[in-house]
Each structure stands twice: as structure tokens, then as C-alpha cells.
N, C-alpha and C. Protein backbone atom coordinates (compact mmCIF):
# COMPACT_ATOMS: atom_id res chain seq x y z
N UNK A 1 65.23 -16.00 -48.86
CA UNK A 1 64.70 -15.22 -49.97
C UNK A 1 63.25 -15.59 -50.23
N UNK A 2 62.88 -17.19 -50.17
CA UNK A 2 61.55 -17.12 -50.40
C UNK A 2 60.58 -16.97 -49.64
N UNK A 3 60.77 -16.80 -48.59
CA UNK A 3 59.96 -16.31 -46.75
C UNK A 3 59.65 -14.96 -47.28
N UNK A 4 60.98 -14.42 -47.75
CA UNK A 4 60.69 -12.58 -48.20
C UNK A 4 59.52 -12.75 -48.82
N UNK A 5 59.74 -13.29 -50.10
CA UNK A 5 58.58 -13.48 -51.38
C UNK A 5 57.44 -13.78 -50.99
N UNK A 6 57.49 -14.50 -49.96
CA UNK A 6 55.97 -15.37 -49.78
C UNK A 6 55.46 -14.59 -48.81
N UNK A 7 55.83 -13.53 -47.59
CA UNK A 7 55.18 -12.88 -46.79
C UNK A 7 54.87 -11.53 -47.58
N UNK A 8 55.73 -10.77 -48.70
CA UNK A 8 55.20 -9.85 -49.66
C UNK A 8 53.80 -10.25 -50.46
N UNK A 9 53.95 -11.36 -51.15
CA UNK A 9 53.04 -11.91 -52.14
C UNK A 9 51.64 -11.96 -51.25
N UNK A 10 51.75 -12.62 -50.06
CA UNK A 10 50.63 -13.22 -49.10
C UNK A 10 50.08 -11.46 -48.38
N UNK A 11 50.99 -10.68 -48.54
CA UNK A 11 50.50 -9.46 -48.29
C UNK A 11 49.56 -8.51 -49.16
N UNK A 12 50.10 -8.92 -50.27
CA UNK A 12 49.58 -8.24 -51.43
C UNK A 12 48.23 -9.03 -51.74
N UNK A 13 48.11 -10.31 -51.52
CA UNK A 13 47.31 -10.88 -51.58
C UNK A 13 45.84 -10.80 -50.73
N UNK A 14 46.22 -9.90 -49.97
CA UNK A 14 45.18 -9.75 -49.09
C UNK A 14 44.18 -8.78 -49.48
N UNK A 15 45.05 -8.23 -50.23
CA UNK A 15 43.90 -6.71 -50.53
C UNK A 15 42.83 -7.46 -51.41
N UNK A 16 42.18 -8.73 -51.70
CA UNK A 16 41.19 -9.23 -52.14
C UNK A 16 40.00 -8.93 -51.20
N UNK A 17 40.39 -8.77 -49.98
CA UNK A 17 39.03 -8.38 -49.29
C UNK A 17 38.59 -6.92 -49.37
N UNK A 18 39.11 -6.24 -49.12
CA UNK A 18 39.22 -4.91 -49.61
C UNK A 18 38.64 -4.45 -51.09
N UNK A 19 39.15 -5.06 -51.48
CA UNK A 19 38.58 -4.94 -53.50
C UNK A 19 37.12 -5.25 -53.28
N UNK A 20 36.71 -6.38 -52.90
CA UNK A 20 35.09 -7.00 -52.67
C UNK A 20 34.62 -6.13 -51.76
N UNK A 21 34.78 -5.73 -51.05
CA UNK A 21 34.50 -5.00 -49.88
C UNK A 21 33.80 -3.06 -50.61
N UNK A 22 34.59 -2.60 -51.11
CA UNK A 22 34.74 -1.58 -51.79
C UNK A 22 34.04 -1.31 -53.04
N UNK A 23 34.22 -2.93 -53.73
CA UNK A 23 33.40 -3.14 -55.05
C UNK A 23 31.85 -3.35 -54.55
N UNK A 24 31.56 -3.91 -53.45
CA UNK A 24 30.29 -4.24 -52.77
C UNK A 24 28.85 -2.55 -53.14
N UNK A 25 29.86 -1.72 -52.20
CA UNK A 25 29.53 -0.15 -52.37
C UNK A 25 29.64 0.58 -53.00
N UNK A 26 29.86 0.01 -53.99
CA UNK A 26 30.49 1.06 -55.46
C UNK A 26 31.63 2.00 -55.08
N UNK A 27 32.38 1.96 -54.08
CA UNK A 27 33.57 2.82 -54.29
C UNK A 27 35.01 2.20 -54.95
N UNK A 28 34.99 3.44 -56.13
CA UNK A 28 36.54 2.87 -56.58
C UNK A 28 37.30 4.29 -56.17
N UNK A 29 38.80 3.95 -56.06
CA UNK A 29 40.02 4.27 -55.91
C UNK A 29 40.96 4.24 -56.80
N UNK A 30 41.43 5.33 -57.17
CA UNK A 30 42.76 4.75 -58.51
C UNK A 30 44.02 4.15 -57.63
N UNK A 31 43.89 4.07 -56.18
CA UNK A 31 45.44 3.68 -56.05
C UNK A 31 44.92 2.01 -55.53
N UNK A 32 43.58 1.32 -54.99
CA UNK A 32 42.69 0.22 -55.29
C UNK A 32 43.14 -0.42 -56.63
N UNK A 33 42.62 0.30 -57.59
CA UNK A 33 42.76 -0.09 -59.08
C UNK A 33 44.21 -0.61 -59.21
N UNK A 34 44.91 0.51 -58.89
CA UNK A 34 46.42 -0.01 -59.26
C UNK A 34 47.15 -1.13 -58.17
N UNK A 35 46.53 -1.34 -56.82
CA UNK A 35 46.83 -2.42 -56.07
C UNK A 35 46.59 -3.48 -56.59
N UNK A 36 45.14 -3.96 -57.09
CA UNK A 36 44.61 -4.79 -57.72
C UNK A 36 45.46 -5.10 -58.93
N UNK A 37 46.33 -4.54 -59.77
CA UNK A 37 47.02 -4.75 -60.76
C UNK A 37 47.80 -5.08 -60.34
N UNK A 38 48.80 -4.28 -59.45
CA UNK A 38 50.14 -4.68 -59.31
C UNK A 38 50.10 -6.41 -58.52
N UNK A 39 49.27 -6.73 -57.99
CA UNK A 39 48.55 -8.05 -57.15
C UNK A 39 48.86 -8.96 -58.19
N UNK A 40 48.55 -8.73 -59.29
CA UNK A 40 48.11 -9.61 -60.45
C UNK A 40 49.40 -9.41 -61.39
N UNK A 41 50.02 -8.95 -61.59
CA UNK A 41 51.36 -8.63 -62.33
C UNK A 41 52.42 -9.78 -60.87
N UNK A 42 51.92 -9.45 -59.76
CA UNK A 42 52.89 -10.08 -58.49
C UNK A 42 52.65 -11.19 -58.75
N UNK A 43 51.43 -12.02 -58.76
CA UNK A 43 51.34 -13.03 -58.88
C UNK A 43 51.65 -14.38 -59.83
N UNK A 44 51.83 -13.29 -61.25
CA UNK A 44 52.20 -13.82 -62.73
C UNK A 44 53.53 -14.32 -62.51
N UNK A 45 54.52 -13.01 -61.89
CA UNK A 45 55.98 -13.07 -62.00
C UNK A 45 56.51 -14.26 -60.89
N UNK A 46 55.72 -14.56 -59.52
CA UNK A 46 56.27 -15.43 -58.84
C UNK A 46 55.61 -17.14 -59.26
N UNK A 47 54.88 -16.79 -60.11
CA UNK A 47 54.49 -18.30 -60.79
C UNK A 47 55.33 -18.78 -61.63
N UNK A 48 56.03 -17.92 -62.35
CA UNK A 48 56.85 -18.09 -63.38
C UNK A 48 58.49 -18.27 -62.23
N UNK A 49 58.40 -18.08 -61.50
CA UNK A 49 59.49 -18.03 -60.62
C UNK A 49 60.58 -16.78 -60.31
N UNK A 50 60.27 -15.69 -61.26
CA UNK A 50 60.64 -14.34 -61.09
C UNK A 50 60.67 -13.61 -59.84
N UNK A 51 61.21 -14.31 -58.94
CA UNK A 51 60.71 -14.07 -57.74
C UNK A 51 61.23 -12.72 -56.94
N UNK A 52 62.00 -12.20 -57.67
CA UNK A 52 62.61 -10.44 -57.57
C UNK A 52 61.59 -9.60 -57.91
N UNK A 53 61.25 -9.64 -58.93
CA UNK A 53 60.10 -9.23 -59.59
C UNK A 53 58.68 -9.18 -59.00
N UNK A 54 58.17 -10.58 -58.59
CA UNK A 54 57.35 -10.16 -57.54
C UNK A 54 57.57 -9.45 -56.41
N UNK A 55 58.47 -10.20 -55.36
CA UNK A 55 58.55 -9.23 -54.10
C UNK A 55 58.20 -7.43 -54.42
N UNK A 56 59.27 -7.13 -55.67
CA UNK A 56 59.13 -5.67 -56.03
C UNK A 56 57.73 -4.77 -56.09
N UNK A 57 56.88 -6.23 -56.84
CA UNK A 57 55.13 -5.82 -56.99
C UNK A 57 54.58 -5.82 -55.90
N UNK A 58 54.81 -6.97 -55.09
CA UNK A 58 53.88 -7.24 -53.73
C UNK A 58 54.32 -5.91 -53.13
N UNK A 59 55.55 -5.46 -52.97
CA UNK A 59 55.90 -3.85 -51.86
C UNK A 59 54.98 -2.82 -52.63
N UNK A 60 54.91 -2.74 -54.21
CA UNK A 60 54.75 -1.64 -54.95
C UNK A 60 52.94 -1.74 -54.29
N UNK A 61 52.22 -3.24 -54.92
CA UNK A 61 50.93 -3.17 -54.38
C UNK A 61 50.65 -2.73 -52.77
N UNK A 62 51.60 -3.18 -51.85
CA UNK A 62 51.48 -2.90 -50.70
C UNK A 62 51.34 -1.32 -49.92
N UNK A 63 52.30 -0.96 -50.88
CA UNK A 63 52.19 0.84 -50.71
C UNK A 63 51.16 1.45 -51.45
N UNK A 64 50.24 0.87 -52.50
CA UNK A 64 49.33 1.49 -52.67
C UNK A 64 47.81 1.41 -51.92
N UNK A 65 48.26 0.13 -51.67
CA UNK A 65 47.00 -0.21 -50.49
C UNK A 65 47.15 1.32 -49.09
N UNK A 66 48.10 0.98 -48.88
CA UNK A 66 48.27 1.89 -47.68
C UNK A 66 47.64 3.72 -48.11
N UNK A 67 47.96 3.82 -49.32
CA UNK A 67 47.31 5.59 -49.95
C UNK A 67 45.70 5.25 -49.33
N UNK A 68 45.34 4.33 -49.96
CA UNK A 68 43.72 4.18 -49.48
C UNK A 68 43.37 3.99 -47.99
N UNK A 69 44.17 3.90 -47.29
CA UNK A 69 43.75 3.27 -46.03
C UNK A 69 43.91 5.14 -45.13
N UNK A 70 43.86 6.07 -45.92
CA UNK A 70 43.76 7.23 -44.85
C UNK A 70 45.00 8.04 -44.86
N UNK A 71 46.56 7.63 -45.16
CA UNK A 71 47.48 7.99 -45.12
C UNK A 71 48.07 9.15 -45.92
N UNK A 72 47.10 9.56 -47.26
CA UNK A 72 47.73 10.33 -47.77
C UNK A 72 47.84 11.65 -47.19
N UNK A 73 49.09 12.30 -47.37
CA UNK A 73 49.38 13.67 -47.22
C UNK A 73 50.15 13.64 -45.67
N UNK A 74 50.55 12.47 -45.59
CA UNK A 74 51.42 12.27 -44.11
C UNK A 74 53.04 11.78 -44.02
N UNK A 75 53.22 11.81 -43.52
CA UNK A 75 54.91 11.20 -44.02
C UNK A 75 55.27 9.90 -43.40
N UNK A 76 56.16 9.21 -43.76
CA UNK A 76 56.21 7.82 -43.22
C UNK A 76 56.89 8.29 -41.78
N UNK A 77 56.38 7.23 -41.16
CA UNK A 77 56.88 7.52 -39.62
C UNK A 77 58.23 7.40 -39.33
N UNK A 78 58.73 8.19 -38.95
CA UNK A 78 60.30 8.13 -38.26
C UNK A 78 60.85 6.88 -37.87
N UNK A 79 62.15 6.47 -38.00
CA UNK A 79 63.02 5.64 -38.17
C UNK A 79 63.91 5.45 -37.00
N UNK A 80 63.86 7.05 -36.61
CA UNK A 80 64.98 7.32 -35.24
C UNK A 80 64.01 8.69 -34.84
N UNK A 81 64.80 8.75 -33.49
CA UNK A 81 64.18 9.70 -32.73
C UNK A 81 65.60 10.23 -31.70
N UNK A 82 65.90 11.79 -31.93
CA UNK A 82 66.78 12.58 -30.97
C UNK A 82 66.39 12.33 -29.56
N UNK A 83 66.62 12.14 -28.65
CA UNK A 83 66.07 12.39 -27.09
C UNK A 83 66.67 13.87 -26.47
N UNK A 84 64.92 14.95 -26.70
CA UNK A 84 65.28 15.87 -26.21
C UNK A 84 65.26 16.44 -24.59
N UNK A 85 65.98 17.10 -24.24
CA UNK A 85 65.76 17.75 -22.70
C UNK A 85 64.57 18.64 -23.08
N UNK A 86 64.06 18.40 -21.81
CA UNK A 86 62.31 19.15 -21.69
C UNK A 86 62.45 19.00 -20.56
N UNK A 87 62.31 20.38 -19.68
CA UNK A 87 62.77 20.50 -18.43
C UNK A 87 61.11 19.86 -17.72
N UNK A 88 60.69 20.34 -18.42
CA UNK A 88 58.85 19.95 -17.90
C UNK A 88 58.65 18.74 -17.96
N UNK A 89 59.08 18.26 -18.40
CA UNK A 89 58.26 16.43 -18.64
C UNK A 89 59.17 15.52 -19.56
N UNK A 90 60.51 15.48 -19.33
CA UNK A 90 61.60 14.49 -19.52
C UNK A 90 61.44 13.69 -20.44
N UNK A 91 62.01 13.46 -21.47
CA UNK A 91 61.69 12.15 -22.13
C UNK A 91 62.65 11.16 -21.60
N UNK A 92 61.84 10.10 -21.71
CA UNK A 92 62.06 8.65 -21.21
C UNK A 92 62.04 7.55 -22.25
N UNK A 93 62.29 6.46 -22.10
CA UNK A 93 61.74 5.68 -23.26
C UNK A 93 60.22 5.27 -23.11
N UNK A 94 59.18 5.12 -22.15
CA UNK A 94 58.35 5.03 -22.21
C UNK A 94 57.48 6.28 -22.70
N UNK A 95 57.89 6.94 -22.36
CA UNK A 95 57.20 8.72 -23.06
C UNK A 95 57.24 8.55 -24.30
N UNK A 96 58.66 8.15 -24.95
CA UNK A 96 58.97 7.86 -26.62
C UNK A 96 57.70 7.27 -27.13
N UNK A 97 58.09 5.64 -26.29
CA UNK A 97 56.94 4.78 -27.20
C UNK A 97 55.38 5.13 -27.33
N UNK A 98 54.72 6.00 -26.54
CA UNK A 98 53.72 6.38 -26.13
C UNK A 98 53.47 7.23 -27.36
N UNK A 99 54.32 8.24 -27.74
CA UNK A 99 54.21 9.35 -28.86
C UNK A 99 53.70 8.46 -30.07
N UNK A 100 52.45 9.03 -30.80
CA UNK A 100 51.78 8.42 -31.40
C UNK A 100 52.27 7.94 -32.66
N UNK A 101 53.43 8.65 -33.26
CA UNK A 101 54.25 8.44 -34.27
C UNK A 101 55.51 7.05 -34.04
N UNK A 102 55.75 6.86 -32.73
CA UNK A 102 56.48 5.89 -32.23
C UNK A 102 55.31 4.17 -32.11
N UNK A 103 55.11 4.25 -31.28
CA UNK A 103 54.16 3.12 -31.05
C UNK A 103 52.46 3.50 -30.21
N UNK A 104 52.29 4.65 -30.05
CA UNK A 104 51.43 5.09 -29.40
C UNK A 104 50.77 4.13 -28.38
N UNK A 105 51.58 3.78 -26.90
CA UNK A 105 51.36 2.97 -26.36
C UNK A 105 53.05 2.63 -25.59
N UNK A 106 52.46 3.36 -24.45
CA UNK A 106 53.80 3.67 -23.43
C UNK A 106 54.19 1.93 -22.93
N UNK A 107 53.91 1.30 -22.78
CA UNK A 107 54.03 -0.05 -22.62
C UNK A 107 55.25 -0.54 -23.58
N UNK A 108 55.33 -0.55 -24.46
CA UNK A 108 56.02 -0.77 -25.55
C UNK A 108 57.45 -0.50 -25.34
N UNK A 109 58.07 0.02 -24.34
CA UNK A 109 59.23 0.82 -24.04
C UNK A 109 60.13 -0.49 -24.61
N UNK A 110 60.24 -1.13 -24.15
CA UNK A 110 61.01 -2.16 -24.34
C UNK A 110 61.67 -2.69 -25.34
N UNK A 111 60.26 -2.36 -26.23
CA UNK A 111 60.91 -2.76 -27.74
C UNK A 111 62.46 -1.26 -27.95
N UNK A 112 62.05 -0.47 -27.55
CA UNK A 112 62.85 0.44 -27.96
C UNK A 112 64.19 0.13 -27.18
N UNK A 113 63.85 0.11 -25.98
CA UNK A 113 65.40 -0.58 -25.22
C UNK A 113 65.98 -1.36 -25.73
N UNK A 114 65.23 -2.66 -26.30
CA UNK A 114 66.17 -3.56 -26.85
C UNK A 114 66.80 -3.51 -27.79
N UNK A 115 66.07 -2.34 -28.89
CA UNK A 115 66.47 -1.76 -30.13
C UNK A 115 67.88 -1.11 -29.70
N UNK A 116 67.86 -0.31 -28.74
CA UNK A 116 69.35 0.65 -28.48
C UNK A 116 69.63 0.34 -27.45
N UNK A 117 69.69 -0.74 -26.42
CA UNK A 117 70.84 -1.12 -25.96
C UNK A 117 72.21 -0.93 -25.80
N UNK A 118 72.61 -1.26 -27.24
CA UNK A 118 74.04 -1.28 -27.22
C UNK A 118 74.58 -0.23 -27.85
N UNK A 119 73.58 0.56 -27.84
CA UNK A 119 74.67 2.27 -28.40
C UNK A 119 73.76 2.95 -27.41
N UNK A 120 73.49 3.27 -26.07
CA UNK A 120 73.13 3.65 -25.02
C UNK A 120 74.04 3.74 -24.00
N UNK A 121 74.08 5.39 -24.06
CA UNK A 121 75.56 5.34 -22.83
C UNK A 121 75.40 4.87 -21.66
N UNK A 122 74.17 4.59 -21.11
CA UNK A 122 73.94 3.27 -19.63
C UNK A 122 73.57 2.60 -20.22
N UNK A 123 73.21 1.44 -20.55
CA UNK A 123 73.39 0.33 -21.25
C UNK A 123 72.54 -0.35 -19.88
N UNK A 124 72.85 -0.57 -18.77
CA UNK A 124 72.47 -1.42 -17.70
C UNK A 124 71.69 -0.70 -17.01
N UNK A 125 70.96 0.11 -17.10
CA UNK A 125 69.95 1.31 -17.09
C UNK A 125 68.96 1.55 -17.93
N UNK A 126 67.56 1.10 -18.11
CA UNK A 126 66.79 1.41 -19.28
C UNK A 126 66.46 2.84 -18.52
N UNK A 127 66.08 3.14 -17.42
CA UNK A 127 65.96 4.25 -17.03
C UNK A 127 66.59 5.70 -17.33
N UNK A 128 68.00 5.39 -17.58
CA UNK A 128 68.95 6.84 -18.12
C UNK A 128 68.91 7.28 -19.57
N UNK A 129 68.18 7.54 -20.05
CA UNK A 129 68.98 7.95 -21.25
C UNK A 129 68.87 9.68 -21.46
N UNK A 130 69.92 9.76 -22.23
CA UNK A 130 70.68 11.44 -22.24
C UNK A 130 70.08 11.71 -23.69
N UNK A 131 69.65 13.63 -22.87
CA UNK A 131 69.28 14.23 -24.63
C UNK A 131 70.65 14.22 -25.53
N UNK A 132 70.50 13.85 -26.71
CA UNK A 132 70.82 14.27 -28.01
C UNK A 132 71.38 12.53 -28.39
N UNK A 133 71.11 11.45 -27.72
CA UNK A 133 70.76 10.34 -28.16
C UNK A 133 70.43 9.82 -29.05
N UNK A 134 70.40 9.24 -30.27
CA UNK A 134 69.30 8.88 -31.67
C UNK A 134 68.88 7.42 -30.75
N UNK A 135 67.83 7.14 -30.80
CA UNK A 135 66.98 6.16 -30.77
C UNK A 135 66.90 5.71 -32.09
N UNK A 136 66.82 4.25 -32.10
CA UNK A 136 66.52 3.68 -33.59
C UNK A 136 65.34 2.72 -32.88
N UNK A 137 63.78 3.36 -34.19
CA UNK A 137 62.54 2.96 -33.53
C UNK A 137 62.39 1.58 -34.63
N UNK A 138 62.37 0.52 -33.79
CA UNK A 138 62.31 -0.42 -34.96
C UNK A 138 60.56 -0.78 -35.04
N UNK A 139 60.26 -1.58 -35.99
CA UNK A 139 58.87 -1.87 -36.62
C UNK A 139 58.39 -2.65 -36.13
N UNK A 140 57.29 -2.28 -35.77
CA UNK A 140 56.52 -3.79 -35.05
C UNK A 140 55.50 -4.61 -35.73
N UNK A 141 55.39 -3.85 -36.46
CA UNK A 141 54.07 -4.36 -37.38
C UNK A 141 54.09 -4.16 -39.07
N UNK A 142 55.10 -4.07 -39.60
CA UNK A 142 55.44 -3.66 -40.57
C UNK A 142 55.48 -2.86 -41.01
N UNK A 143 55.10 -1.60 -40.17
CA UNK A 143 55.18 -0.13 -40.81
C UNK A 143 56.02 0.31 -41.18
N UNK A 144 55.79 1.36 -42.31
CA UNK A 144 57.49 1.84 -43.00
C UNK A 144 57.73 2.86 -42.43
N UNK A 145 59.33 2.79 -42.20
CA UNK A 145 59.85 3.79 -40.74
C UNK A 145 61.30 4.48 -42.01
N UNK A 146 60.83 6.10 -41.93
CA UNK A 146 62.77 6.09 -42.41
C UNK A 146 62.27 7.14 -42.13
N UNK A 147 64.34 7.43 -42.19
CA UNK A 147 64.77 9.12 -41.56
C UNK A 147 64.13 9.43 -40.28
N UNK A 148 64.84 10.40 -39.56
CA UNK A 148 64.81 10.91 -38.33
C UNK A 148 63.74 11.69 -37.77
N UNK A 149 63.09 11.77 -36.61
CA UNK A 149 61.72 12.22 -36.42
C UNK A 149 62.44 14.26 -36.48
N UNK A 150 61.09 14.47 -37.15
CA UNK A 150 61.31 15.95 -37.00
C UNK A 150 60.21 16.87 -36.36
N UNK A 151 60.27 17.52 -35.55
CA UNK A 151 59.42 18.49 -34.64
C UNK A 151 58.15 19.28 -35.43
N UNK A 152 57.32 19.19 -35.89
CA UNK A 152 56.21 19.62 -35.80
C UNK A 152 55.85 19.15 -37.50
N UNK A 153 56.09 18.02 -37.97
CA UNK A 153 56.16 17.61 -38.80
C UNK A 153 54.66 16.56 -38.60
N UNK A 154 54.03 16.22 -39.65
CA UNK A 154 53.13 15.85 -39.64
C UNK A 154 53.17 14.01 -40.01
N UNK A 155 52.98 13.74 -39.21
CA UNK A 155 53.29 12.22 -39.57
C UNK A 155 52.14 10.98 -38.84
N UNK A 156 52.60 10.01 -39.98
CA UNK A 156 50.69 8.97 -39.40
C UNK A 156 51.06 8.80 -38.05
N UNK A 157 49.86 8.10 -38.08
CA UNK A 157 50.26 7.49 -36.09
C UNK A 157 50.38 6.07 -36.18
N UNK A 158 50.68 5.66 -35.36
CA UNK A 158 51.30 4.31 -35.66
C UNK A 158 50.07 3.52 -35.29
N UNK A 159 49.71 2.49 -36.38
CA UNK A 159 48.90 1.29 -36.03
C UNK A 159 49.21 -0.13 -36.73
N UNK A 160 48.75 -0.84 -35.52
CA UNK A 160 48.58 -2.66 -35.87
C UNK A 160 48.04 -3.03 -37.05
């Protein structure tokens, strides 16, 4: 529980460079403003030992950091992914990871293999997998992943 707390808090904590950074150039942000608060409300509650309470702030500050960083008007990136037949150009798991909403970066396949493994009807085959499959795309970097990818849906691209 306190690893949770302390990698939320130490997250939230970061947006101090950002604030100076921003404050440097005179640009403010209302969802800045409200990171910067919720930072400081996070920090009150895990001093006092409220440590539910923070984690809750450090995520709440954490998602507002992210509005500023370019994201608004996009949807959080998919969680799972169907594997469709495309007679033209097959999906694979390296094709998956490559798709910019997945890991953008075909290399990556792996993570996804290891993710579905064991609900993969070849299993001893990273090579086979069959359309109508769910892939479960797990996180590599902390990005927030939910619900199922949908076709022409507009969603961030995945970054480090």
C-alpha cells in the first residue's frame, strides 16, 4: 500500500518542474492550477498519514497534468484490442504493437504475448493468432488504458 502512495505522491510531485517551467513564460492553465492544488492537498493528507486520501489526489493531480500535456479531446487508449482478418496485411502481434494507440513500436510484440499467452488458442506459437481474439494491451509506462479499441475512433498515441 505504501509503494502505491509513494509512486502516486512522487508522481504528482513532479509537476514542480512544469509549474516553474510554465510560470517562467507566463503561461497559465486552469488544469496546471488545479494540478498544483491537488499536489498540495496530496501532500497535506499523506503527512498526516491519510494515505487513501492522498493516493486519490496524487491520481486526481496526475490526470490533470496529463489535460495539459496535449491530450485533450482524445480518449484514453484502449485496454484490449479484437484481432481483425484483413486479407491485405494480417494482423500479427507485432503489427498490434506498432499501431500507435498500442505501443507505437513493432518491437514491443512481446509485451503483448506475454500479456495473452494464456488465453491464446496457440499458446506455443506467438506467431498464430486468430481474428476475433481480445488482446489485453497491458501498460508500459503508466498510461491509462480502458475498454476495448474501437475502429476509427480517435485516440492518443502512446508515449514514454
Amino acid at each position: 500500500m505504501h509503494t502505491k502512495v509513494l509512486f502516486c505522491l512522487l508522481s504528482a510531485l513532479l509537476l514542480a518542474p512544469v509549474v516553474h517551467a510554465e510560470s517562467a513564460v507566463g503561461v497559465t492553465d486552469p488544469h496546471l492550477t488545479k494540478a498544483v492544488e491537488l499536489r498540495g492537498e496530496a501532500k497535506k493528507a499523506y503527512d498526516t498519514g491519510d494515505y487513501d486520501t492522498a493516493t486519490e489526489l496524487a491520481r486526481q493531480a496526475r490526470a490533470e497534468l496529463a489535460l495539459i500535456q496535449g491530450n485533450q479531446g482524445k480518449a484514453t487508449l484502449p485496454a484490449s484490442y479484437t484481432v481483425r482478418l484483413i486479407p491485405s496485411d494480417r494482423d500479427c502481434l507485432s503489427k498490434i504493437a506498432g499501431y500507435p494507440f498500442v505501443y507505437g513500436d513493432r518491437s514491443q510484440w512481446v509485451q503483448l504475448y506475454r500479456a495473452n499467452k494464456t488465453t491464446l488458442k496457440h499458446p506455443e506459437d506467438a506467431d498464430i493468432i486468430l481474428p476475433g481474439e481480445v488482446l489485453v494491451i497491458p501498460s508500459l509506462a503508466g498510461e491509462k488504458r480502458q475498454g476495448e479499441w474501437v475502429e476509427g475512433k480517435d485516440y492518443s498515441n502512446f508515449s514514454k
